[in-house]
PDB file of N, CA and C in Angstrom:
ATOM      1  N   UNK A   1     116.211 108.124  77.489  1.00  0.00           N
ATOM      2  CA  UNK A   1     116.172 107.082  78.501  1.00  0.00           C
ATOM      3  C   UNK A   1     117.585 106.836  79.042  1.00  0.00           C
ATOM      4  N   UNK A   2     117.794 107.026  80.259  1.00  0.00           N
ATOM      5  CA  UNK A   2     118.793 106.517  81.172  1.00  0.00           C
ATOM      6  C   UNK A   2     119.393 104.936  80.505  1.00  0.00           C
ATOM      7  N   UNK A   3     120.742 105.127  81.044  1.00  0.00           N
ATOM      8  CA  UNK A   3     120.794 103.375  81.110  1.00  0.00           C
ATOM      9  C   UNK A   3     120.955 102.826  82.672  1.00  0.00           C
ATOM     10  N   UNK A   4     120.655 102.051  82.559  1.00  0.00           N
ATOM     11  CA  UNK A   4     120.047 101.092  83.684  1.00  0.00           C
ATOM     12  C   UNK A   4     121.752 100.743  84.517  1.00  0.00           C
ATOM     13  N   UNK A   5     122.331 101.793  85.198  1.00  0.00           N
ATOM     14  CA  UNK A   5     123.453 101.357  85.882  1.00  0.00           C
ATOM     15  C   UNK A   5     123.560 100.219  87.068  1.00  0.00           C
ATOM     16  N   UNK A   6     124.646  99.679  87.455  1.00  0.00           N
ATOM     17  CA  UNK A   6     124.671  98.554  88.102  1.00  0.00           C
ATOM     18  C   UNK A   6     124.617  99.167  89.565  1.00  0.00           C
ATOM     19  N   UNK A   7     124.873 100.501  89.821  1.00  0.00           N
ATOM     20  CA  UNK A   7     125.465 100.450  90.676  1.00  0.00           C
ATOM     21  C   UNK A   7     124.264 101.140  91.758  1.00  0.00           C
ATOM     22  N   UNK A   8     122.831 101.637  90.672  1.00  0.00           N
ATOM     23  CA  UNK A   8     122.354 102.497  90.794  1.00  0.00           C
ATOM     24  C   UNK A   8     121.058 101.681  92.334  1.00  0.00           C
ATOM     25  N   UNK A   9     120.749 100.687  92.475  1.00  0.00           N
ATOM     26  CA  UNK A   9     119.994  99.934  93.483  1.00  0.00           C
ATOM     27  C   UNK A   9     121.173  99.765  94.585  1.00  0.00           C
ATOM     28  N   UNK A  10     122.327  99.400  94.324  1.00  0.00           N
ATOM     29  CA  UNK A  10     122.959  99.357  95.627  1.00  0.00           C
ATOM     30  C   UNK A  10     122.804 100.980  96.341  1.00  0.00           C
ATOM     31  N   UNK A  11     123.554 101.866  95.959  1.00  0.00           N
ATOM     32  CA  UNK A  11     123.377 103.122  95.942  1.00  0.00           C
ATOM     33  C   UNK A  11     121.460 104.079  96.796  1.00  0.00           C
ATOM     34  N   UNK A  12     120.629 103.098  96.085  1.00  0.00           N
ATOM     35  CA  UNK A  12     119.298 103.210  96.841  1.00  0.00           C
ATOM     36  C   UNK A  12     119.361 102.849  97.841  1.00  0.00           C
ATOM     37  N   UNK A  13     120.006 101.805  98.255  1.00  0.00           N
ATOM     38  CA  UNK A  13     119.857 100.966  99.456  1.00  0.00           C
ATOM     39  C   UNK A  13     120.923 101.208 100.363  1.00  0.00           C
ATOM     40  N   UNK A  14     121.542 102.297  99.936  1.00  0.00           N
ATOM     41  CA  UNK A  14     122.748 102.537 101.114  1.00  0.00           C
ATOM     42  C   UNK A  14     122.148 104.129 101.419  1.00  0.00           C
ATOM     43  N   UNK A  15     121.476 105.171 100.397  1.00  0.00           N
ATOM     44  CA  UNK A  15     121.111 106.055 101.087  1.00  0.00           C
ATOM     45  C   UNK A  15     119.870 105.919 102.190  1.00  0.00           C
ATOM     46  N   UNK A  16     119.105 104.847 102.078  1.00  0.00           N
ATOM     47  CA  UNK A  16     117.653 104.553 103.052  1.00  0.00           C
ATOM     48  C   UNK A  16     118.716 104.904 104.528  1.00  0.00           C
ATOM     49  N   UNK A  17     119.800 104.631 104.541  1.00  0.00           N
ATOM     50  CA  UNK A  17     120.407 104.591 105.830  1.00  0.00           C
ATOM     51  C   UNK A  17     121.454 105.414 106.274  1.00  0.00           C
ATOM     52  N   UNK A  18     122.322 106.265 104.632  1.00  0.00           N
ATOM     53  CA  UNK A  18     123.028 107.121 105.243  1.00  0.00           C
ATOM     54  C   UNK A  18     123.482 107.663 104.260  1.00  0.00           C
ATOM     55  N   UNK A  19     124.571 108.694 104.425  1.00  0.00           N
ATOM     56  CA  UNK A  19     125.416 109.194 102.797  1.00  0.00           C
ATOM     57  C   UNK A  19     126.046 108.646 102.206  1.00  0.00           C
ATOM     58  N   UNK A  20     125.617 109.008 101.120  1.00  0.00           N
ATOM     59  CA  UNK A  20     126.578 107.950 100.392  1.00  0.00           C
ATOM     60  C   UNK A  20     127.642 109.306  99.145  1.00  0.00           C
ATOM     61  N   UNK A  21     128.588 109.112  98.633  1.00  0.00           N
ATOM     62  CA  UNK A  21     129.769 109.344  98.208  1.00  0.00           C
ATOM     63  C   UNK A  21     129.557 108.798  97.362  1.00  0.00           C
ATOM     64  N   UNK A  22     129.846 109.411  95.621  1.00  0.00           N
ATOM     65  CA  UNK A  22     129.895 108.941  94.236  1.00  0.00           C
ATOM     66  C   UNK A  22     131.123 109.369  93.845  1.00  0.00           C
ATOM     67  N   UNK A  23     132.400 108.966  93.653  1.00  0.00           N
ATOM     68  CA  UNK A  23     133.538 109.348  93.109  1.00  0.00           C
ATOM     69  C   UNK A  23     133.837 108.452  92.010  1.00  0.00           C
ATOM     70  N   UNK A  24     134.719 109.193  91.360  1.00  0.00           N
ATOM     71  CA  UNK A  24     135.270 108.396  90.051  1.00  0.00           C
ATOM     72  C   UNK A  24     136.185 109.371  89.084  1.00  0.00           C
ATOM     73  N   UNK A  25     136.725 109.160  87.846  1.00  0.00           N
ATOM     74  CA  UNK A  25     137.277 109.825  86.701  1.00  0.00           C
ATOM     75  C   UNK A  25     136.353 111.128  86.353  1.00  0.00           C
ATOM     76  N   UNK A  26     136.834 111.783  85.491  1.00  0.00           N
ATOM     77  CA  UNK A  26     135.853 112.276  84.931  1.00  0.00           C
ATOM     78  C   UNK A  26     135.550 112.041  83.730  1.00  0.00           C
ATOM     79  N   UNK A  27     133.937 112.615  83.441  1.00  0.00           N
ATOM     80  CA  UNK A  27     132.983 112.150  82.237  1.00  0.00           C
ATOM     81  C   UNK A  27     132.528 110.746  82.438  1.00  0.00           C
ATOM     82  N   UNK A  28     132.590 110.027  83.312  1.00  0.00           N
ATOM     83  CA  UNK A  28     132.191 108.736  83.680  1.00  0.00           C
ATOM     84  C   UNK A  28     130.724 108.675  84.106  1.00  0.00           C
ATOM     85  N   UNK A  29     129.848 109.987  84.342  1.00  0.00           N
ATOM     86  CA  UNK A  29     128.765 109.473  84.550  1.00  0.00           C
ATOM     87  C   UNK A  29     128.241 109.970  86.149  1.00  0.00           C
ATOM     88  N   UNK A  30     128.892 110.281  86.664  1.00  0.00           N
ATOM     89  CA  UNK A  30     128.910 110.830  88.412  1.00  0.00           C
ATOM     90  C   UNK A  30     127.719 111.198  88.734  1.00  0.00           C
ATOM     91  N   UNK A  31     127.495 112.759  87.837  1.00  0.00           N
ATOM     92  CA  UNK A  31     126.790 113.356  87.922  1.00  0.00           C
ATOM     93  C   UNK A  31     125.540 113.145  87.033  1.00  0.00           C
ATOM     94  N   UNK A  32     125.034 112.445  85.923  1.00  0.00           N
ATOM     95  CA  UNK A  32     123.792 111.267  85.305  1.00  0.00           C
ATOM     96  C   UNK A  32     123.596 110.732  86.402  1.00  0.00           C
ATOM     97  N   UNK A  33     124.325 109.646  87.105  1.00  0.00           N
ATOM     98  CA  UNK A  33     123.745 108.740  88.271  1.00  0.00           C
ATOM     99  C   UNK A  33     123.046 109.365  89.290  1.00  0.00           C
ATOM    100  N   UNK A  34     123.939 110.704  89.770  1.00  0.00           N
ATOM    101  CA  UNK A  34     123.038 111.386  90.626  1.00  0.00           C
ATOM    102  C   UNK A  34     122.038 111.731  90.680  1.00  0.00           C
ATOM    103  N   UNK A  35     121.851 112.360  89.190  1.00  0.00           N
ATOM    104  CA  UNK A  35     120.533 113.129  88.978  1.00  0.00           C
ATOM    105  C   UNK A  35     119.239 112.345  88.735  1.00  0.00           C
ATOM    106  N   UNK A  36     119.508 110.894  88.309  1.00  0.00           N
ATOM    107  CA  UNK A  36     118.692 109.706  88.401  1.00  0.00           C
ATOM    108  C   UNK A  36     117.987 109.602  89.273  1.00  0.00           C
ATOM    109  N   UNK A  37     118.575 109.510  90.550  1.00  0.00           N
ATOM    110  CA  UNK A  37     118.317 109.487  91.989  1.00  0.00           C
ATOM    111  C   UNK A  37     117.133 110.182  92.101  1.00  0.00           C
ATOM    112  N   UNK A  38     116.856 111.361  91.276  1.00  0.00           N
ATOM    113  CA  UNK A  38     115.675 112.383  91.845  1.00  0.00           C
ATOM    114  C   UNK A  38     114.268 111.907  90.954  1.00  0.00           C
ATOM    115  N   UNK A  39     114.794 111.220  89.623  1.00  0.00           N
ATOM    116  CA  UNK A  39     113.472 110.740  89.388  1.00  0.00           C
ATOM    117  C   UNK A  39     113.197 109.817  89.171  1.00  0.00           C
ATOM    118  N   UNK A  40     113.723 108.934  90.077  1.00  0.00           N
ATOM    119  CA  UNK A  40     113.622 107.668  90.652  1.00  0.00           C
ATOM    120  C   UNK A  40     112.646 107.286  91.730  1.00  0.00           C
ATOM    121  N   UNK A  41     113.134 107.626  92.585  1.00  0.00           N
ATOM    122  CA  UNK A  41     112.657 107.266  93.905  1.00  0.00           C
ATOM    123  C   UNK A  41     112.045 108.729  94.847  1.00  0.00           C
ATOM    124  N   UNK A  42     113.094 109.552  94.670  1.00  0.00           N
ATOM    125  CA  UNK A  42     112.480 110.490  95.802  1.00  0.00           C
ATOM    126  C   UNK A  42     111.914 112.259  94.870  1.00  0.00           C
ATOM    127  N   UNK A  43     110.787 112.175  95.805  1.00  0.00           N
ATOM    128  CA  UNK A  43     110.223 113.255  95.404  1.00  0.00           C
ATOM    129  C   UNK A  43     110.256 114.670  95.900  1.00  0.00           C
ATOM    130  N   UNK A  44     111.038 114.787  96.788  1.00  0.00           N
ATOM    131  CA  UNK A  44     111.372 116.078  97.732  1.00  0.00           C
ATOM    132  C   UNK A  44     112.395 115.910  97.362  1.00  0.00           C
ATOM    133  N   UNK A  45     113.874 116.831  96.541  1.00  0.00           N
ATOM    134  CA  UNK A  45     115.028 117.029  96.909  1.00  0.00           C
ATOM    135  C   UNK A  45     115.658 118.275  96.362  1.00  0.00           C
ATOM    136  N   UNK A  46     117.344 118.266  96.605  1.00  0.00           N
ATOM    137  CA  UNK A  46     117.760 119.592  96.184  1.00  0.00           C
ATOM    138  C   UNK A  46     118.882 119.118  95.704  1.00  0.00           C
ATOM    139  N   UNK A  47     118.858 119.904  94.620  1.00  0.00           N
ATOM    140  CA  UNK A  47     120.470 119.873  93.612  1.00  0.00           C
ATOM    141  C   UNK A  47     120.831 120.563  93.847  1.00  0.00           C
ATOM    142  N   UNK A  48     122.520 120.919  94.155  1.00  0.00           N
ATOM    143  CA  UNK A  48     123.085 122.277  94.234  1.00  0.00           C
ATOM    144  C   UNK A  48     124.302 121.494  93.456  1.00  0.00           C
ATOM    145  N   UNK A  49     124.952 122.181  92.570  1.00  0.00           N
ATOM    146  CA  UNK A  49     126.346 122.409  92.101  1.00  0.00           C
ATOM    147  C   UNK A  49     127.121 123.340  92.233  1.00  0.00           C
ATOM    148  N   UNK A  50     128.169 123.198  92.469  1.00  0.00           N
ATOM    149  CA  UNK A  50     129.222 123.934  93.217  1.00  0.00           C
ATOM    150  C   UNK A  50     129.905 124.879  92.050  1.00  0.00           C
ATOM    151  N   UNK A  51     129.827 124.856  91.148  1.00  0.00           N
ATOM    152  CA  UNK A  51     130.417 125.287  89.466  1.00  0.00           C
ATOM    153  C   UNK A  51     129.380 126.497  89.569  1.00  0.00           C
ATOM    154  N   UNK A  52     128.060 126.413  90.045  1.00  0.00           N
ATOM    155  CA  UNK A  52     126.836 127.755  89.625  1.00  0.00           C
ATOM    156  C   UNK A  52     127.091 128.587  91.208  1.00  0.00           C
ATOM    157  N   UNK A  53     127.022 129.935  90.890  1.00  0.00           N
ATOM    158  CA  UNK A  53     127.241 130.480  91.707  1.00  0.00           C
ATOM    159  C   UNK A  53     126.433 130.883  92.930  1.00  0.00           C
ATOM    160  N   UNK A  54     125.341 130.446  92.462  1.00  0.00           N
ATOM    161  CA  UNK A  54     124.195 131.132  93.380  1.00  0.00           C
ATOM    162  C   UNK A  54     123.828 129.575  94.038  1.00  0.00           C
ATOM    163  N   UNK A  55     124.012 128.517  93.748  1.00  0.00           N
ATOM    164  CA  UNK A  55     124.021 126.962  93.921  1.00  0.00           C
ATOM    165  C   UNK A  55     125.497 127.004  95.140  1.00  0.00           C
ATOM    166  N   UNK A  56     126.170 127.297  94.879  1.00  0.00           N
ATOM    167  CA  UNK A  56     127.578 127.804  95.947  1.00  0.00           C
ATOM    168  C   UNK A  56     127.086 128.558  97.032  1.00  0.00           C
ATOM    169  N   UNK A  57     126.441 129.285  97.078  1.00  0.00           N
ATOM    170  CA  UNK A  57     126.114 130.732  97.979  1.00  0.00           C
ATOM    171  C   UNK A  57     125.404 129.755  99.005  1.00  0.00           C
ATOM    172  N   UNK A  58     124.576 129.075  98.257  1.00  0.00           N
ATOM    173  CA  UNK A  58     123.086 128.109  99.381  1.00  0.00           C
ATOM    174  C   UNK A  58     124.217 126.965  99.860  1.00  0.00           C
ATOM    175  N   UNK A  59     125.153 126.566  99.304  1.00  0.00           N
ATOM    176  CA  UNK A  59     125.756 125.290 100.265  1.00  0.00           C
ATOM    177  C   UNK A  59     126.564 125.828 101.017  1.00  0.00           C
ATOM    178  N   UNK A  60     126.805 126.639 101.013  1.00  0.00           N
ATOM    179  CA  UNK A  60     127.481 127.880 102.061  1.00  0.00           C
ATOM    180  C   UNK A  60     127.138 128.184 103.385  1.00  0.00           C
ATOM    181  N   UNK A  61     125.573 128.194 102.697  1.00  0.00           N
ATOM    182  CA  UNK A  61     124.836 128.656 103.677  1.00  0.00           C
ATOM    183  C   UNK A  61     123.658 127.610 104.771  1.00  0.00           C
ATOM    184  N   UNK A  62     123.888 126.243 103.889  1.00  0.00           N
ATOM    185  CA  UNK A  62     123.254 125.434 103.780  1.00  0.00           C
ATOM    186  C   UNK A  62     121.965 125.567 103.932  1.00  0.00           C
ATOM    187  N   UNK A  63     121.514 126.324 102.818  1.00  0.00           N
ATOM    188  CA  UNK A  63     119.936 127.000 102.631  1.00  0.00           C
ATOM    189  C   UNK A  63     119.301 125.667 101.641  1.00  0.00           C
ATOM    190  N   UNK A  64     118.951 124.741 102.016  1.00  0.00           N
ATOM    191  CA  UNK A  64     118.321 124.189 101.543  1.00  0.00           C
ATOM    192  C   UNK A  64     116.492 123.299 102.075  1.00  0.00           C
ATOM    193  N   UNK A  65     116.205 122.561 100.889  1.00  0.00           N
ATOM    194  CA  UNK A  65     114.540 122.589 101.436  1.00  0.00           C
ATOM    195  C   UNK A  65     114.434 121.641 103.037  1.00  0.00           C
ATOM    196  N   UNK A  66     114.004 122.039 103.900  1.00  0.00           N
ATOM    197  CA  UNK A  66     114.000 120.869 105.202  1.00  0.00           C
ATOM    198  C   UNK A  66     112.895 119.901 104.796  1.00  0.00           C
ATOM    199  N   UNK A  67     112.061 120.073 103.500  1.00  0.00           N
ATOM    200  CA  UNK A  67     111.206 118.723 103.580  1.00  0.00           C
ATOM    201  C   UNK A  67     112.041 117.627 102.776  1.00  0.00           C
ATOM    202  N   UNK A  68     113.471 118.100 102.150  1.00  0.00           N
ATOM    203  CA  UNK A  68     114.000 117.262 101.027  1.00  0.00           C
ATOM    204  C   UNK A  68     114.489 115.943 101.973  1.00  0.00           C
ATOM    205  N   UNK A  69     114.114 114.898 101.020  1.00  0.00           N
ATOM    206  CA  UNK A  69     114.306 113.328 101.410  1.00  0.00           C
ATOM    207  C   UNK A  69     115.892 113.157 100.683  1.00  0.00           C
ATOM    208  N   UNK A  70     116.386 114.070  99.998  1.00  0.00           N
ATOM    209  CA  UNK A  70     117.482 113.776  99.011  1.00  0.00           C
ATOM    210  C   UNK A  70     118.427 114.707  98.964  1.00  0.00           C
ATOM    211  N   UNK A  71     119.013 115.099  99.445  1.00  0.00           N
ATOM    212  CA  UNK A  71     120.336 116.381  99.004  1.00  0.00           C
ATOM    213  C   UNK A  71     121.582 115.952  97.976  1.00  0.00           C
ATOM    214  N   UNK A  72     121.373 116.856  96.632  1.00  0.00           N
ATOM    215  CA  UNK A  72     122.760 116.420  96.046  1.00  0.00           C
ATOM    216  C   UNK A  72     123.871 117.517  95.936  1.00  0.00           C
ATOM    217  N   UNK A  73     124.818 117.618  96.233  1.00  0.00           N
ATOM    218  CA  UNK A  73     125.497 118.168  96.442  1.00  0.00           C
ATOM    219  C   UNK A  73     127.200 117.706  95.294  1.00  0.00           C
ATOM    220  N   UNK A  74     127.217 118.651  94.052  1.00  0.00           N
ATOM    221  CA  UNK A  74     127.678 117.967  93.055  1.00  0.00           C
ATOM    222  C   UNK A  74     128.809 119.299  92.926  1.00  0.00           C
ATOM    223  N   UNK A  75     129.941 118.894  92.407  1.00  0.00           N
ATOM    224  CA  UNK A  75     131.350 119.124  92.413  1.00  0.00           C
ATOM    225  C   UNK A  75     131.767 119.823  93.409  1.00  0.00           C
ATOM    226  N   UNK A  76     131.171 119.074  94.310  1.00  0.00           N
ATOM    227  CA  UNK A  76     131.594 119.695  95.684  1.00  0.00           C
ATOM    228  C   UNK A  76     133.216 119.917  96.567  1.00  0.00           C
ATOM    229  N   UNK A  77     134.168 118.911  96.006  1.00  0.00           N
ATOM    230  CA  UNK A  77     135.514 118.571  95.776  1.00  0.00           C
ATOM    231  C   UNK A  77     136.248 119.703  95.783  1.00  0.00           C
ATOM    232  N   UNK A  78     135.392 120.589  94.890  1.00  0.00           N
ATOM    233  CA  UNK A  78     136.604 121.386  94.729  1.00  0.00           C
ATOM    234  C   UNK A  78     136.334 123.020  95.571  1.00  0.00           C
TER     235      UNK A  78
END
């Protein structure tokens, strides 16, 4: 079980309307919060991480699903 972050309903309520940006330290949790997001609320989406190579190739290419309500797009920074 998840823990119940504070930040995680504001965060709902700012993507209904646009992107939103998760930054911080690392090991803080970035990427848990994100992945929350997908089995939470939305049921169409796409994870890509930038660390897997074939996850790199598709944000490249921006081959991702057109029915997704959710795009995450994780260590994208670098």
């Amino acid at each position: 079980m998840l823990k119940n972050r504070y930040l995680t309903e504001f965060v709902l309520e700012e993507l209904a309307e646009k992107m939103v940006f998760i930054g911080g330290p690392r090991q803080v949790g970035k990427t848990t919060l994100a992945r929350e997001f997908i089995a939470k609320k939305f049921r169409e989406t796409g994870y890509y991480n930038w660390d897997r190579r074939a996850d790199r190739s598709r944000i490249m290419k921006s081959d991702w699903p057109g029915n997704a309500e959710l795009i995450i797009l994780d260590e994208i920074h670098k």
